[in-house]
N, C-alpha and C. Protein backbone atom coordinates (compact mmCIF):
# COMPACT_ATOMS: atom_id res chain seq x y z
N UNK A 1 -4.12 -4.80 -18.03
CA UNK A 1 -4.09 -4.02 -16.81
C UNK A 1 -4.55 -2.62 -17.13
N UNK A 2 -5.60 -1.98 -16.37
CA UNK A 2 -5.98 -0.58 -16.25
C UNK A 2 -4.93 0.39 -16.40
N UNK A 3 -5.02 1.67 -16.69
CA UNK A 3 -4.47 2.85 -16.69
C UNK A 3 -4.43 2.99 -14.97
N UNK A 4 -5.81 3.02 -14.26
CA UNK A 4 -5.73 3.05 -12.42
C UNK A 4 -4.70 1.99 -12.00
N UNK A 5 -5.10 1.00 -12.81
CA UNK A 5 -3.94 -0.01 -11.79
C UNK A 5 -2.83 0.07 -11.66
N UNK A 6 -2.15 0.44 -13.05
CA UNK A 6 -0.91 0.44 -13.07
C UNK A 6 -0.42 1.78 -12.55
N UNK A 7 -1.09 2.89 -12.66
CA UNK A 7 -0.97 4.06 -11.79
C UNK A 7 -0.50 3.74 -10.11
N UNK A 8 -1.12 2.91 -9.59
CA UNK A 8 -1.32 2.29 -8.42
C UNK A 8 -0.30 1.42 -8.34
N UNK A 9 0.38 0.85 -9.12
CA UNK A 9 1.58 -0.20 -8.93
C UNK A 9 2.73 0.57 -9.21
N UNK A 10 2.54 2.02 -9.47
CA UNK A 10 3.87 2.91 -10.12
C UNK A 10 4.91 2.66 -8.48
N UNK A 11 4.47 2.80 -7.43
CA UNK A 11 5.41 2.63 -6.64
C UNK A 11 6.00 1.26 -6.31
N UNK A 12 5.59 0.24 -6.67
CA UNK A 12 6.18 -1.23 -6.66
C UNK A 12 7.13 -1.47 -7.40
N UNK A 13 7.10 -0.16 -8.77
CA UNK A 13 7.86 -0.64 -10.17
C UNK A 13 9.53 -0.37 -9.59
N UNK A 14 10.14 0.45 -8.98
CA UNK A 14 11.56 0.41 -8.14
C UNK A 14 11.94 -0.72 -7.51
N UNK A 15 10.73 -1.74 -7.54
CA UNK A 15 11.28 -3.09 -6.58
C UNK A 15 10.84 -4.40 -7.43
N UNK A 16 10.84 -4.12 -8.64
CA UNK A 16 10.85 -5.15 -9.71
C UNK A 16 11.82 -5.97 -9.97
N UNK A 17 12.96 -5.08 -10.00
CA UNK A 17 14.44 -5.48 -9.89
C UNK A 17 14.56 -6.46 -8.56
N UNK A 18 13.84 -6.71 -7.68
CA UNK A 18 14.07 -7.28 -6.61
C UNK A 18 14.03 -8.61 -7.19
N UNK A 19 14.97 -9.73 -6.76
CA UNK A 19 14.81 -11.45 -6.60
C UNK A 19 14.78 -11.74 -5.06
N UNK A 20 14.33 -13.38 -4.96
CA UNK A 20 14.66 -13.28 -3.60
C UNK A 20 15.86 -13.80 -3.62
N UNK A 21 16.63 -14.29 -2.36
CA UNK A 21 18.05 -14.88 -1.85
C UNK A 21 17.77 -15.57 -2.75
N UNK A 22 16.68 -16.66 -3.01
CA UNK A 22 17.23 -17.99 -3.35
C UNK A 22 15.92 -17.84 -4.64
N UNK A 23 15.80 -17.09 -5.45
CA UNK A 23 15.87 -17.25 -6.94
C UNK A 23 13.99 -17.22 -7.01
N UNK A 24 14.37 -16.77 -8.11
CA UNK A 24 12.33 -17.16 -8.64
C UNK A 24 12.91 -18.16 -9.51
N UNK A 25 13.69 -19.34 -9.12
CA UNK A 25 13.36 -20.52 -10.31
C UNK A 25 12.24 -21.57 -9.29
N UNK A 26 12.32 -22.72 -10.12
CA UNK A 26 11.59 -24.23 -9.91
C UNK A 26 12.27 -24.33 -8.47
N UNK A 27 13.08 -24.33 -8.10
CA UNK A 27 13.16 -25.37 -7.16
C UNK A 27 12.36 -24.35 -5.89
N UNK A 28 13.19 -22.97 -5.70
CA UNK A 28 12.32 -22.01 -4.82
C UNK A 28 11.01 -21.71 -4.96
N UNK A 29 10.18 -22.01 -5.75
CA UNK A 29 9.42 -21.77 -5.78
C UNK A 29 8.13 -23.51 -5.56
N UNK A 30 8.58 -23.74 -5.63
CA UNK A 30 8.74 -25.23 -5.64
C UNK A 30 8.60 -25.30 -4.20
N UNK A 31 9.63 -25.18 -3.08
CA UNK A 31 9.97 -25.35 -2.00
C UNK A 31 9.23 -24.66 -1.37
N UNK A 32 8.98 -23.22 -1.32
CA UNK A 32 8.29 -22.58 -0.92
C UNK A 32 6.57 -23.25 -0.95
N UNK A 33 6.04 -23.80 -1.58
CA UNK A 33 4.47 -24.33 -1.99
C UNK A 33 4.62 -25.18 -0.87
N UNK A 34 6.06 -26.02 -1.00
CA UNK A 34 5.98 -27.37 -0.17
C UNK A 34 6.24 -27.28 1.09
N UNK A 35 6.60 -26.05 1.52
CA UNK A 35 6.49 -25.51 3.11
C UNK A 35 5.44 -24.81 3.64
N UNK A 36 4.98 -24.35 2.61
CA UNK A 36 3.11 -23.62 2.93
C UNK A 36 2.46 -24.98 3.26
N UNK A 37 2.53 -26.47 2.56
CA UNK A 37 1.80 -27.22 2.47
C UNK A 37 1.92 -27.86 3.76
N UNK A 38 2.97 -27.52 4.52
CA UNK A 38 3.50 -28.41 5.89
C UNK A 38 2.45 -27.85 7.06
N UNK A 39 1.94 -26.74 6.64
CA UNK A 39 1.16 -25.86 7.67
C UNK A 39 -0.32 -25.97 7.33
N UNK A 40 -0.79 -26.58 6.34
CA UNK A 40 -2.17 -27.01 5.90
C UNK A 40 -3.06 -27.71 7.18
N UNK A 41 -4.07 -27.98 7.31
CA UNK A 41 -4.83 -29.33 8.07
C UNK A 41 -5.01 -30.48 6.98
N UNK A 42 -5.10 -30.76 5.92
CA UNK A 42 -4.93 -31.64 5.09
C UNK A 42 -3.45 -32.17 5.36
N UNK A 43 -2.25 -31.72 5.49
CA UNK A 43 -1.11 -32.05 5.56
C UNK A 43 -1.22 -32.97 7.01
N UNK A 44 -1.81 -32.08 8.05
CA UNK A 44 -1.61 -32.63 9.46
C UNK A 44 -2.61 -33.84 9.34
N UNK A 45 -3.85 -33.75 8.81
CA UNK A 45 -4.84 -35.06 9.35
C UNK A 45 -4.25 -35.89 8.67
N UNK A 46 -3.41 -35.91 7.20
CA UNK A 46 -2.79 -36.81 6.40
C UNK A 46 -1.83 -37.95 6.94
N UNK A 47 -0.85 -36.56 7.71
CA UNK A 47 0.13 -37.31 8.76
C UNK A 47 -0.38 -38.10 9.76
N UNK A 48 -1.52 -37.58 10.03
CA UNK A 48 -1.73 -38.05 11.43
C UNK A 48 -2.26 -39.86 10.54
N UNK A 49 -3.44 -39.68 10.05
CA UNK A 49 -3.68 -41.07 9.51
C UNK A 49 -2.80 -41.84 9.21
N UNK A 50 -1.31 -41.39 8.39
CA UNK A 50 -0.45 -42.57 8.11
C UNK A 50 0.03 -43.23 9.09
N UNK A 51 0.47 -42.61 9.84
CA UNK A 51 0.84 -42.53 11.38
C UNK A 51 0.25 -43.79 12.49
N UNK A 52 -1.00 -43.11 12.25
CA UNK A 52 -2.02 -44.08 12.78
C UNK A 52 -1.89 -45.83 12.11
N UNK A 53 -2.22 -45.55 10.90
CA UNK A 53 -1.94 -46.59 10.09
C UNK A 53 -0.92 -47.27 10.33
N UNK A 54 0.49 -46.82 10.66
CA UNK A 54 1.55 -47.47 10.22
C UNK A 54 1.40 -47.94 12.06
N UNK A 55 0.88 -47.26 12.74
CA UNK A 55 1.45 -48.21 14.42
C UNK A 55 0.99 -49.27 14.57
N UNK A 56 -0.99 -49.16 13.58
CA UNK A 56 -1.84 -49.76 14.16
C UNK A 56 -1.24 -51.38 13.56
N UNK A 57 -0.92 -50.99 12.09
CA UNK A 57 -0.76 -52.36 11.61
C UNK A 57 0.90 -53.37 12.48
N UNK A 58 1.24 -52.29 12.97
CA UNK A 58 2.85 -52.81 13.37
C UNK A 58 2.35 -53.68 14.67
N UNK A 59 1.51 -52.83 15.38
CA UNK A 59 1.19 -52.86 16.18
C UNK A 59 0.17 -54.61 16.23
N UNK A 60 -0.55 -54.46 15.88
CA UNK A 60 -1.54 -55.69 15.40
C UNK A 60 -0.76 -56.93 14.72
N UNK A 61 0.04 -56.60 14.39
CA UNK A 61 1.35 -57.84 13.71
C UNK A 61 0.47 -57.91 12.19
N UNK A 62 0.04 -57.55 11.00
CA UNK A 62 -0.14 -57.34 10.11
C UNK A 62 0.70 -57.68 9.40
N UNK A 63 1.93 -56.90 9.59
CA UNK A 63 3.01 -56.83 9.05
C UNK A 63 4.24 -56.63 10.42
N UNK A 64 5.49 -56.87 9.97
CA UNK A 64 6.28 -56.74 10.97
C UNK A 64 7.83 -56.19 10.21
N UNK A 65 7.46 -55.03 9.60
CA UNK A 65 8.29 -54.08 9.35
C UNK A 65 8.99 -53.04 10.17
N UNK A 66 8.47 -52.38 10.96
CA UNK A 66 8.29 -51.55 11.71
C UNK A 66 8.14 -51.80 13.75
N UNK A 67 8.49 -52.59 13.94
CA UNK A 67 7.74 -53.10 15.41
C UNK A 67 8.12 -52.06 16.44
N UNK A 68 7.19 -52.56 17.42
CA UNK A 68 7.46 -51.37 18.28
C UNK A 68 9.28 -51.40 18.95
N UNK A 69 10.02 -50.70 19.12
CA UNK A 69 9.21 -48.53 19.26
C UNK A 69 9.37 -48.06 17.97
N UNK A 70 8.94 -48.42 16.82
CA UNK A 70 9.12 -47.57 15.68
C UNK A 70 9.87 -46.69 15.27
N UNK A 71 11.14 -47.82 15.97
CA UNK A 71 12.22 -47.31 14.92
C UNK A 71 12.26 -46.70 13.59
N UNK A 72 11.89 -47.14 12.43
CA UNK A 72 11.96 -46.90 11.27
C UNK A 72 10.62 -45.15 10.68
N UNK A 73 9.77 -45.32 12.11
CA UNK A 73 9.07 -44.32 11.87
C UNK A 73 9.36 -43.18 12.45
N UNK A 74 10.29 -43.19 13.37
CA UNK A 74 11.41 -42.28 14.42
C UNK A 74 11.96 -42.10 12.95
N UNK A 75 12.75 -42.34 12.34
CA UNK A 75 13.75 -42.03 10.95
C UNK A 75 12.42 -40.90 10.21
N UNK A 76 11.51 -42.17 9.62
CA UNK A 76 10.79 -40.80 8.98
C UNK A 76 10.63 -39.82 9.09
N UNK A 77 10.43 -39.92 10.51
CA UNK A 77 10.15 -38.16 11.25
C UNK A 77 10.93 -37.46 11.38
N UNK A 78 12.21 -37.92 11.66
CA UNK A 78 13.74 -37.10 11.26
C UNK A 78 14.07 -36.52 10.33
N UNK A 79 13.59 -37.51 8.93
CA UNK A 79 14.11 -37.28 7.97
C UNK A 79 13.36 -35.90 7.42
N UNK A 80 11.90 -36.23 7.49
CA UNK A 80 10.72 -35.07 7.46
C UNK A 80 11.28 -34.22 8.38
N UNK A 81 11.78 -33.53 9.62
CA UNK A 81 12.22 -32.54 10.50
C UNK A 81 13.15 -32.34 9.57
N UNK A 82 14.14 -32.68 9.10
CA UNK A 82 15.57 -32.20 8.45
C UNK A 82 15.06 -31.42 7.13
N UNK A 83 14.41 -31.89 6.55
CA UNK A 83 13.82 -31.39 5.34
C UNK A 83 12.84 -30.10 5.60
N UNK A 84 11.95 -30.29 6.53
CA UNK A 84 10.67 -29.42 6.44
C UNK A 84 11.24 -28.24 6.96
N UNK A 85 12.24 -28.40 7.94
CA UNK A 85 12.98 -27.10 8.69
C UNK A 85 13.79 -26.23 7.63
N UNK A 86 14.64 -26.53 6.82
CA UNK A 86 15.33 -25.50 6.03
C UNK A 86 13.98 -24.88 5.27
N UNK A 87 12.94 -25.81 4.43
CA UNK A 87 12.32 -25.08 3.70
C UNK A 87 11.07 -24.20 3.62
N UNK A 88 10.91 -24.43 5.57
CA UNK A 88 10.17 -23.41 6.40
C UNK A 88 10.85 -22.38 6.03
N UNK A 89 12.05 -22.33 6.81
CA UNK A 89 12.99 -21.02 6.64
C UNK A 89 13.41 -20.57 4.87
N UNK A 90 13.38 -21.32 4.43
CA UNK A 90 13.16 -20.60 2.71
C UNK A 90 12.29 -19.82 2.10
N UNK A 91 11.16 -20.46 3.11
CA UNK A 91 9.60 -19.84 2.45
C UNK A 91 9.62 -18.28 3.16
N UNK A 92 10.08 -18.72 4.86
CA UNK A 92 10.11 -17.51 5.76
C UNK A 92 10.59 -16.00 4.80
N UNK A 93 11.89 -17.06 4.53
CA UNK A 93 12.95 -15.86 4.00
C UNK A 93 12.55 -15.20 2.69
N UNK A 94 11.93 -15.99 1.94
CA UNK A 94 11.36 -15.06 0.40
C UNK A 94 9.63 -14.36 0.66
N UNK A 95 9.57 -14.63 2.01
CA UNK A 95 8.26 -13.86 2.43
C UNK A 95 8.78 -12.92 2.66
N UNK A 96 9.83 -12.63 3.64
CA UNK A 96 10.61 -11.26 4.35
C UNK A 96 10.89 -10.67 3.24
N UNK A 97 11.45 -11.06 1.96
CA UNK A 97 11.72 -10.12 1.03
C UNK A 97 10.56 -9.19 0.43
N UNK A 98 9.99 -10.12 0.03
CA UNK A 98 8.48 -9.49 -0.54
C UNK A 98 7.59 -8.68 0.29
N UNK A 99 7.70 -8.92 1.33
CA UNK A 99 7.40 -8.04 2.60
C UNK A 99 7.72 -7.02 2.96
N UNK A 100 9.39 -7.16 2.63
CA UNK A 100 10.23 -5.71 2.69
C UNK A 100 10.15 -5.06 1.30
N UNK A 101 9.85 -5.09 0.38
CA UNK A 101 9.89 -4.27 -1.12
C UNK A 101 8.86 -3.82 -1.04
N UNK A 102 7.19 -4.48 -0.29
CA UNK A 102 6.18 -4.14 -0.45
C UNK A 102 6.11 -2.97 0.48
N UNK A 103 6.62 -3.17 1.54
CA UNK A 103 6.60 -1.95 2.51
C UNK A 103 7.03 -0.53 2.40
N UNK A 104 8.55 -1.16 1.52
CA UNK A 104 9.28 0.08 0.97
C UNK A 104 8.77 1.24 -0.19
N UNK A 105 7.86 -0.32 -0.73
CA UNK A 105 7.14 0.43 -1.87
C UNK A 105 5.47 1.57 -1.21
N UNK A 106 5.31 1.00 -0.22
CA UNK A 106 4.24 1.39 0.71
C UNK A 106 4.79 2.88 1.37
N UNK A 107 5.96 2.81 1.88
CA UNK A 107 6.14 4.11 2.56
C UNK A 107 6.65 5.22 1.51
N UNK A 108 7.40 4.67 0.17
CA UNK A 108 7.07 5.59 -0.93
C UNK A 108 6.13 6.46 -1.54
N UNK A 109 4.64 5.51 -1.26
CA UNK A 109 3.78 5.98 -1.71
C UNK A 109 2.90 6.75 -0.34
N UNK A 110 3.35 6.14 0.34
CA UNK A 110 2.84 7.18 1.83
C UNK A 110 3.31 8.38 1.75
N UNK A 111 4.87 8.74 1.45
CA UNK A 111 5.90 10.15 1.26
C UNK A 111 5.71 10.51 0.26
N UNK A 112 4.73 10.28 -0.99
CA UNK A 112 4.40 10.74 -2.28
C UNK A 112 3.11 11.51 -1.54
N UNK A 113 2.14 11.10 -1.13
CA UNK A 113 0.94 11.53 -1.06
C UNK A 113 0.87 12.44 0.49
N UNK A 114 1.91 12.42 1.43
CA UNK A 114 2.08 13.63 2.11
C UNK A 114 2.90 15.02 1.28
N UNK A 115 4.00 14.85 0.46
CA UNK A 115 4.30 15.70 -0.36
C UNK A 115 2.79 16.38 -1.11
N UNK A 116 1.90 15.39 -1.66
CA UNK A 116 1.19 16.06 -2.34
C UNK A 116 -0.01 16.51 -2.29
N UNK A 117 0.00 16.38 -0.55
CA UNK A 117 -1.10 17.01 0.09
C UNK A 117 -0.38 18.37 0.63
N UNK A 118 1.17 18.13 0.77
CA UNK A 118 1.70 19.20 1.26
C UNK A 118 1.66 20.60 -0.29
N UNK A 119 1.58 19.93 -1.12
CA UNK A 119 1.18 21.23 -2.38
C UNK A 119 0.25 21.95 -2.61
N UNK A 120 -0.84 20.84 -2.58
CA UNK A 120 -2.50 21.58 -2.10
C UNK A 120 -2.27 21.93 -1.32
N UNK A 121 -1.86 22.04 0.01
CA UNK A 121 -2.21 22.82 1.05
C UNK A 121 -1.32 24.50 0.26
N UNK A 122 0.17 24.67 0.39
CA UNK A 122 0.55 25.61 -0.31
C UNK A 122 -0.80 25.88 -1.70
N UNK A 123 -0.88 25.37 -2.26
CA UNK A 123 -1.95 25.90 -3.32
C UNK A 123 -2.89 26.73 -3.03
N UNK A 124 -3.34 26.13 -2.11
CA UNK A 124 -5.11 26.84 -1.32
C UNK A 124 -4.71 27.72 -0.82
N UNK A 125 -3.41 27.84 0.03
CA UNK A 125 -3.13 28.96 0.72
C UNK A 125 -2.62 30.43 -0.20
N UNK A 126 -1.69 29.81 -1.27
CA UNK A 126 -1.51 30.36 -2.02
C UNK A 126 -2.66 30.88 -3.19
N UNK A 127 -4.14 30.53 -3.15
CA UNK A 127 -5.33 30.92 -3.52
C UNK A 127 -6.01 31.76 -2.79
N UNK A 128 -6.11 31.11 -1.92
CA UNK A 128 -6.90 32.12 -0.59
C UNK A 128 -5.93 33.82 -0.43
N UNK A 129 -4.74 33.90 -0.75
CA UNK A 129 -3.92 35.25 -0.89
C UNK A 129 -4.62 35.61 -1.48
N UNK A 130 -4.37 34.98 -2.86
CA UNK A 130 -4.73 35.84 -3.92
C UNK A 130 -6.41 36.58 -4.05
N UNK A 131 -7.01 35.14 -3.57
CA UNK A 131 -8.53 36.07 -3.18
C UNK A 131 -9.10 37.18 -2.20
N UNK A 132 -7.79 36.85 -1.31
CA UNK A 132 -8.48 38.41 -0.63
C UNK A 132 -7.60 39.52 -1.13
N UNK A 133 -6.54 39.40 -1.84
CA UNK A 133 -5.90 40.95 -2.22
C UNK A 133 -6.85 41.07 -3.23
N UNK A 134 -7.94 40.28 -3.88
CA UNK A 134 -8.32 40.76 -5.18
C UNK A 134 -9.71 40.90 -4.41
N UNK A 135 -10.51 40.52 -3.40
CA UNK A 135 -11.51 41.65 -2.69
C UNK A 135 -10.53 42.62 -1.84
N UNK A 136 -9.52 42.87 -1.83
CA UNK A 136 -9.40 43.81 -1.19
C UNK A 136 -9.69 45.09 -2.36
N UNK A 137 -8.83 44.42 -3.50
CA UNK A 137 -8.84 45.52 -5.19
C UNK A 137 -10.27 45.76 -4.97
N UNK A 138 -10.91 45.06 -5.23
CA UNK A 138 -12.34 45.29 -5.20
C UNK A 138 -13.13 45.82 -4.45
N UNK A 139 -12.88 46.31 -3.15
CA UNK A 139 -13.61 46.85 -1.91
C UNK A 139 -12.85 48.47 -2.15
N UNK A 140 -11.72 48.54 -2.73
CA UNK A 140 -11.10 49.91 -3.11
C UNK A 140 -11.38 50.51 -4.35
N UNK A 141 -11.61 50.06 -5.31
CA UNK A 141 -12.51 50.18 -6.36
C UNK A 141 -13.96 50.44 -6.76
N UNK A 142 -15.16 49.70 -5.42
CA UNK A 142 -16.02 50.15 -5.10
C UNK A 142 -15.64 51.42 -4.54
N UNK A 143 -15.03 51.65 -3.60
CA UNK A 143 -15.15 52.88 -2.75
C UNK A 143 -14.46 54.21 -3.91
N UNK A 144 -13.50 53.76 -4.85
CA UNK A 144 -13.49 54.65 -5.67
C UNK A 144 -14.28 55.02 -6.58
N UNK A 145 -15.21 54.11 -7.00
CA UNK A 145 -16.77 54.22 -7.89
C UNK A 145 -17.48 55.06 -7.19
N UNK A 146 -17.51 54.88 -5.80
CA UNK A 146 -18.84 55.56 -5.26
C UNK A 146 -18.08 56.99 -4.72
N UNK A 147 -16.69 57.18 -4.39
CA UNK A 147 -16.27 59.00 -4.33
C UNK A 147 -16.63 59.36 -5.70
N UNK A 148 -16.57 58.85 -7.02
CA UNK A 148 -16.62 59.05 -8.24
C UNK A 148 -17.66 59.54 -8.74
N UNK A 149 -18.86 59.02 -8.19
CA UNK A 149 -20.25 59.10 -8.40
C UNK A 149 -20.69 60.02 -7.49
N UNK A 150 -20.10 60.78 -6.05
CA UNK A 150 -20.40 61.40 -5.50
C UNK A 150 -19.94 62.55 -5.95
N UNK A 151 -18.63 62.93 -6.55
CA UNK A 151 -18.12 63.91 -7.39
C UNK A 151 -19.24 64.23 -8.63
N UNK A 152 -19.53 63.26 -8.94
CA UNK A 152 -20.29 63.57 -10.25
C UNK A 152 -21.33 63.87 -9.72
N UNK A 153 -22.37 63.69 -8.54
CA UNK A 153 -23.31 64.40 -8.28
C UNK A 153 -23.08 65.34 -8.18
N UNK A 154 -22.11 65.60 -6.90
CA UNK A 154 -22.12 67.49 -6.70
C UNK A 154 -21.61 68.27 -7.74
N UNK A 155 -20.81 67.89 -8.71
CA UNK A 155 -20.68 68.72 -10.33
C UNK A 155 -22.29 69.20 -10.73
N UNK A 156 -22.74 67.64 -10.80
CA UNK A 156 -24.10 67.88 -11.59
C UNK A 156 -24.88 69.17 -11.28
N UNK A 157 -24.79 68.62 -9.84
CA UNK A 157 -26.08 69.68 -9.11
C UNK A 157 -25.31 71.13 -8.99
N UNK A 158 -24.14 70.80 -9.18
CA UNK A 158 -23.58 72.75 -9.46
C UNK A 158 -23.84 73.19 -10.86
N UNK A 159 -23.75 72.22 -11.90
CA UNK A 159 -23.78 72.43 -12.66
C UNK A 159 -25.21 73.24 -13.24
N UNK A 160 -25.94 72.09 -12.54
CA UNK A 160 -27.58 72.65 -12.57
C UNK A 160 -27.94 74.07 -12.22
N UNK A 161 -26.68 74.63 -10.99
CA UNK A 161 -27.65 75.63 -10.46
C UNK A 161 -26.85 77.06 -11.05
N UNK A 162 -25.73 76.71 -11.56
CA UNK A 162 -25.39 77.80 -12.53
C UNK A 162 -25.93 77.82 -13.43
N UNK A 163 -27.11 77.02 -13.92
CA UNK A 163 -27.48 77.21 -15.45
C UNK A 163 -28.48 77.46 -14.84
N UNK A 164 -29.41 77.27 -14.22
CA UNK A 164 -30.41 77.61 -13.50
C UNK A 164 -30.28 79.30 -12.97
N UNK A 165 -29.20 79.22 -12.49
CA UNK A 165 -29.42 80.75 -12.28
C UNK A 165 -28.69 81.90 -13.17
N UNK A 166 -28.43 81.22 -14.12
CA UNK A 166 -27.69 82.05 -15.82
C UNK A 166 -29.31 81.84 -16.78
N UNK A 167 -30.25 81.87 -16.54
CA UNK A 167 -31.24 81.76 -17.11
C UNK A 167 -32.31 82.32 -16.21
């Protein structure tokens, strides 16, 4: 990992310590894949084909496991609802976590970077002072150069005209 990146993850690192409710082991994590997978189109056309499969053959007398009203495929689907529902809500729930640390870690770094725009701004302002008291030094300093130089003319030229007229 970069020096930038990890610079960039410095506000995530307070929520490292985070687990979710129900664990970073195998089974949550596990469960979680297998409730993402319930929401796939591979999952649904899958279902739908077995589905198909299992009426058509019941249906056609193929076999006579299952006959109509599909009883036994009413169960499956129960059994699949009982199951798929908690581990929707498992997946839900270790999304909300990660969701909430990421955010927290997000508005950290939002209140880091208004603080530290709020310094530059004091900075510049606190620059911009300093540059005009130091043209101000400087606009008073000219003007004392040039009374300075005007003194020294009119010396000069007195100077000149007493020697001028002592000779």
């Amino acid at each position: 990992m970069s020096v930038s990146s990890r610079h960039h993850f410095r506000f995530h690192a307070p929520h490292a310590h985070l687990a979710s409710v129900f664990g970073d082991d195998w089974f949550g994590v596990r469960a979680e894949s297998f409730a993402r997978f319930f929401g796939t189109p591979v999952f649904l056309v899958a279902q739908t084909a077995v589905v198909a499969i299992w009426i058509a053959v019941n249906a056609v007398g193929l076999t006579r496991f299952d006959v109509y009203p599909f009883i036994l495929l009413n169960l499956a689907f129960s059994l699949q609802a009982a199951y798929a529902a908690p581990l929707i809500l498992l997946a839900q729930t270790r999304q909300a976590d990660r969701d909430k640390a990421l955010a927290d870690a997000d508005a950290q770094h939002r209140e880091a970077l208004a603080q530290a725009s709020l310094e530059r701004q004091e900075f510049a302002t606190q620059q911009s002072a300093q540059l005009l008291e130091l043209l101000d030094r400087n606009t008073k300093l000219t003007q004392i150069t040039q009374e300075l130089s005007q003194r020294i003319e009119r010396l000069t030229d007195e100077i000149h005209r007493k020697v001028v007229a002592a000779s």
